[in-house]
C-alpha atoms as a PDB file:
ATOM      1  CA  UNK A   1      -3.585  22.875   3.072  1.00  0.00           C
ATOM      2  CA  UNK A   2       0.087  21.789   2.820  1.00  0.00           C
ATOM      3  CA  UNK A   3      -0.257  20.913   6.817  1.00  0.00           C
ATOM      4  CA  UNK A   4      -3.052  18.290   5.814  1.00  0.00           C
ATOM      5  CA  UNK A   5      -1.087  16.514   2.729  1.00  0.00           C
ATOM      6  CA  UNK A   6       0.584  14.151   4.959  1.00  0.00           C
ATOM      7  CA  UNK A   7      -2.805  12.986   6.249  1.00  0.00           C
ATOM      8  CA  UNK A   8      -4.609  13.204   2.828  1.00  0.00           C
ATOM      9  CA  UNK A   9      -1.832  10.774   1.232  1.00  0.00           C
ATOM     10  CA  UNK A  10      -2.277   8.270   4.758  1.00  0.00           C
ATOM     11  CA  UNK A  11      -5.879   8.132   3.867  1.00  0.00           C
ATOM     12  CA  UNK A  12      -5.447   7.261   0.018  1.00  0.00           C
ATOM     13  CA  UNK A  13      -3.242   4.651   1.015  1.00  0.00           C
ATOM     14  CA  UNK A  14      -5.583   3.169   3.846  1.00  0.00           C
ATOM     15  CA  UNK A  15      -8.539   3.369   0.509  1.00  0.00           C
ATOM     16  CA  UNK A  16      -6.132   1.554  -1.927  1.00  0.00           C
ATOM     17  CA  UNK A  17      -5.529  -1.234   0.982  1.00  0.00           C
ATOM     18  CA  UNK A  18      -9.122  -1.457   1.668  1.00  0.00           C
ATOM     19  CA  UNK A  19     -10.421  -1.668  -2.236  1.00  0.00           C
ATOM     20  CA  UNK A  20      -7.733  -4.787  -2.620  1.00  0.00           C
ATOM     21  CA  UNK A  21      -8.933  -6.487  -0.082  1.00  0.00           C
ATOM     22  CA  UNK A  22     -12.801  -5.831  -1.481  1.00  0.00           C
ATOM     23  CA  UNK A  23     -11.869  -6.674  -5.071  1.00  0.00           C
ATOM     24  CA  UNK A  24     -10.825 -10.362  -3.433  1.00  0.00           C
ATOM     25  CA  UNK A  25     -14.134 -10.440  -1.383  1.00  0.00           C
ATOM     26  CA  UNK A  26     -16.062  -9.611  -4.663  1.00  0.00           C
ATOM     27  CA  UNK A  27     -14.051 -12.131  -6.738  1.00  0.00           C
ATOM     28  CA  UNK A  28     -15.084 -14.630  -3.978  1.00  0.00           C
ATOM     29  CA  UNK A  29     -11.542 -14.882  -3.285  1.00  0.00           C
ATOM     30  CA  UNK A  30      -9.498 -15.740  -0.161  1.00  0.00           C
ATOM     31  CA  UNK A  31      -7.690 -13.137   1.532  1.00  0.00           C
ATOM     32  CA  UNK A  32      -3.934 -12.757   0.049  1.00  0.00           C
ATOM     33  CA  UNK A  33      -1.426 -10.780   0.706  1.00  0.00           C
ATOM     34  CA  UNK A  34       1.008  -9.755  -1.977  1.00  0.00           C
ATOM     35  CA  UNK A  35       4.124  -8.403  -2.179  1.00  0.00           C
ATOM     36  CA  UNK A  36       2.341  -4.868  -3.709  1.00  0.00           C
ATOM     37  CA  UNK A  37      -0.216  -4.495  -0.837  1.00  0.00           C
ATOM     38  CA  UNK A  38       2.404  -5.570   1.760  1.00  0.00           C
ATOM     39  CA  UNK A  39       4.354  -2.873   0.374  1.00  0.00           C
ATOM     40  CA  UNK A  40       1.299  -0.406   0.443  1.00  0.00           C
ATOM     41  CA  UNK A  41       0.772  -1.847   4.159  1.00  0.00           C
ATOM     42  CA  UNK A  42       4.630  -0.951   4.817  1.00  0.00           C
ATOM     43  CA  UNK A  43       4.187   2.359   3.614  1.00  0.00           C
ATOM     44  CA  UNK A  44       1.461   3.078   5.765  1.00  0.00           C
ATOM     45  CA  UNK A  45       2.983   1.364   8.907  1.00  0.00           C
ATOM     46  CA  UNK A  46       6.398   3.614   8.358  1.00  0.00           C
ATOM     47  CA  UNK A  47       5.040   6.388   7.106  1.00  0.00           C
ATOM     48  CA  UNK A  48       6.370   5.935   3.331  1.00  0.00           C
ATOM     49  CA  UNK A  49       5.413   8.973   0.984  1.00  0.00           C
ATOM     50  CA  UNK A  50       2.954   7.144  -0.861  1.00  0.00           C
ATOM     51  CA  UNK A  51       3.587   5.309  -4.097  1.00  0.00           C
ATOM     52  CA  UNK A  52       3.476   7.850  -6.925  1.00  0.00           C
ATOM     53  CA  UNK A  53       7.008   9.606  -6.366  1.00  0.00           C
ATOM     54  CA  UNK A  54       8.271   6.494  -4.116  1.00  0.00           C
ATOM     55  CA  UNK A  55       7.697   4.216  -6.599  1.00  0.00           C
ATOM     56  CA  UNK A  56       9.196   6.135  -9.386  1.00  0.00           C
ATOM     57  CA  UNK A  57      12.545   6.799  -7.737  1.00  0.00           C
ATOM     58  CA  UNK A  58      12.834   2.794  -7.602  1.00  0.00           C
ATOM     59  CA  UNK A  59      11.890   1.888 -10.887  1.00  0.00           C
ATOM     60  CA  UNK A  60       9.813  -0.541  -9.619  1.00  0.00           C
ATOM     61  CA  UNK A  61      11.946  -2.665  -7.327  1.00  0.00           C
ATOM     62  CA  UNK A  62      11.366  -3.213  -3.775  1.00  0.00           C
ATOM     63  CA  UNK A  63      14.041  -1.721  -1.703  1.00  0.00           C
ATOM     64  CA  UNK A  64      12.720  -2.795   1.714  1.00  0.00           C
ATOM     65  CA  UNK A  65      12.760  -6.559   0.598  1.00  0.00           C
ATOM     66  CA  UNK A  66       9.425  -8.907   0.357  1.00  0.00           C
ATOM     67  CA  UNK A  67       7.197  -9.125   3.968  1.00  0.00           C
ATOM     68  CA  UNK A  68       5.132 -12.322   2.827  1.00  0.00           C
ATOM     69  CA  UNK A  69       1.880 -11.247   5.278  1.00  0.00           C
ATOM     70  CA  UNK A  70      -0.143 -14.348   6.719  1.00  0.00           C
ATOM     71  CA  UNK A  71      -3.859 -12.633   6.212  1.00  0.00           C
END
């Protein structure tokens, strides 16, 4: 099971990036990128532990600096 963990916590990320961009699409909004689902997409494109213990350990600053992502 530990093997899989690194897979399981790609896959919640992938779901949390997915559900933002449907909660815009349900809101009728446009497509927007900010700087908390760039950092979720960062994670996922570096292969960032995922946000729980991550986010924690910087007290909620961005250590990797703002990626403004044209959507």
């Amino acid at each position: 099971m530990l093997d899989k963990l690194p897979l399981f916590i790609q896959v919640n990320l992938m779901e949390n990036i997915i559900d933002a961009f449907e909660v815009m699409r349900n809101k009728g909004e446009e497509p927007d990128c900010d700087e908390e689902l760039s950092n979720r997409i960062k994670w996922l494109e570096n292969e960032i532990p995922y946000m729980g213990f991550f986010h924690e350990i910087y007290s909620c600053e961005d250590p990797f600096g703002y990626d403004k992502r044209n959507i």
